[in-house]
Protein backbone atom coordinates (compact mmCIF):
# COMPACT_ATOMS: atom_id res chain seq x y z
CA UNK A 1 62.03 206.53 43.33
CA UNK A 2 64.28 203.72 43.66
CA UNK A 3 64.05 200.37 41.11
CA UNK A 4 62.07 198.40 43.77
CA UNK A 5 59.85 200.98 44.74
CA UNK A 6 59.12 201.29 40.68
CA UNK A 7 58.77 197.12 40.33
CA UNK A 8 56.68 197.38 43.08
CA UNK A 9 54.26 200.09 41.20
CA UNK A 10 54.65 198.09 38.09
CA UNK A 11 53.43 194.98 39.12
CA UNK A 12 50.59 196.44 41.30
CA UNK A 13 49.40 197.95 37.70
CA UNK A 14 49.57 195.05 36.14
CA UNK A 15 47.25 193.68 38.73
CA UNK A 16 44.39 195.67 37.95
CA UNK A 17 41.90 194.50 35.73
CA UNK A 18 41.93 194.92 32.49
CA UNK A 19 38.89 197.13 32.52
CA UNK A 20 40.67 199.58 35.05
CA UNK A 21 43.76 199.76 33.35
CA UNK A 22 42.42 200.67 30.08
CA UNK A 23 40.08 203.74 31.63
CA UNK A 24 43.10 205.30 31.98
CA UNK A 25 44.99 207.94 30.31
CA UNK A 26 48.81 207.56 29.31
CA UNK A 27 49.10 210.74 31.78
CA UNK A 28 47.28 208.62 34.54
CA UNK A 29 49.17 205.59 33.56
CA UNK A 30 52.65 207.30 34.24
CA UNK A 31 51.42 209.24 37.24
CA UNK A 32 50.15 206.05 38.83
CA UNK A 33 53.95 204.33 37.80
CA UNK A 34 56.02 207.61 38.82
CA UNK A 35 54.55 210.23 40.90
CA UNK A 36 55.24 210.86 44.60
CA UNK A 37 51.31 211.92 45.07
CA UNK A 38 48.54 210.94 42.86
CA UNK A 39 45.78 213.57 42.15
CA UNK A 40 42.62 213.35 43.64
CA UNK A 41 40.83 212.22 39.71
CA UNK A 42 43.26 208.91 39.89
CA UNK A 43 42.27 207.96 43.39
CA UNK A 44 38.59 208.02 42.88
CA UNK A 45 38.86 205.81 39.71
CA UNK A 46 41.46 203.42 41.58
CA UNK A 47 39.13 203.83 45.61
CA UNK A 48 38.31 200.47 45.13
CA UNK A 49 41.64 199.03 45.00
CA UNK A 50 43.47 201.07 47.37
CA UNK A 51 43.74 200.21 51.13
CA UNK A 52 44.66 202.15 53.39
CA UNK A 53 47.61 201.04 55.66
């Protein structure tokens, strides 16, 4: 992943509320910053900020 596509990732993190961010684990937390596919258990806490393009 290159730095923007990481910047990107960061700052859409930061974005979530507070509330969101904290029910997650550090493993979620990294796979949300880093991985190339999420697993099913991070999208269905994150469905309701995810569009689909």
């Amino acid at each position: 992943m290159d730095k923007k596509a990481q910047k990107e990732r960061q700052k859409a993190f930061d974005s979530l509320p507070p509330a969101i961010r904290d029910s997650l684990s550090q493993e979620e937390k990294q796979l949300f910053l880093t991985a190339e596919q999420w697993p099913e258990a991070l999208f269905q806490k994150l469905e309701e900020f995810i569009t689909k393009e």
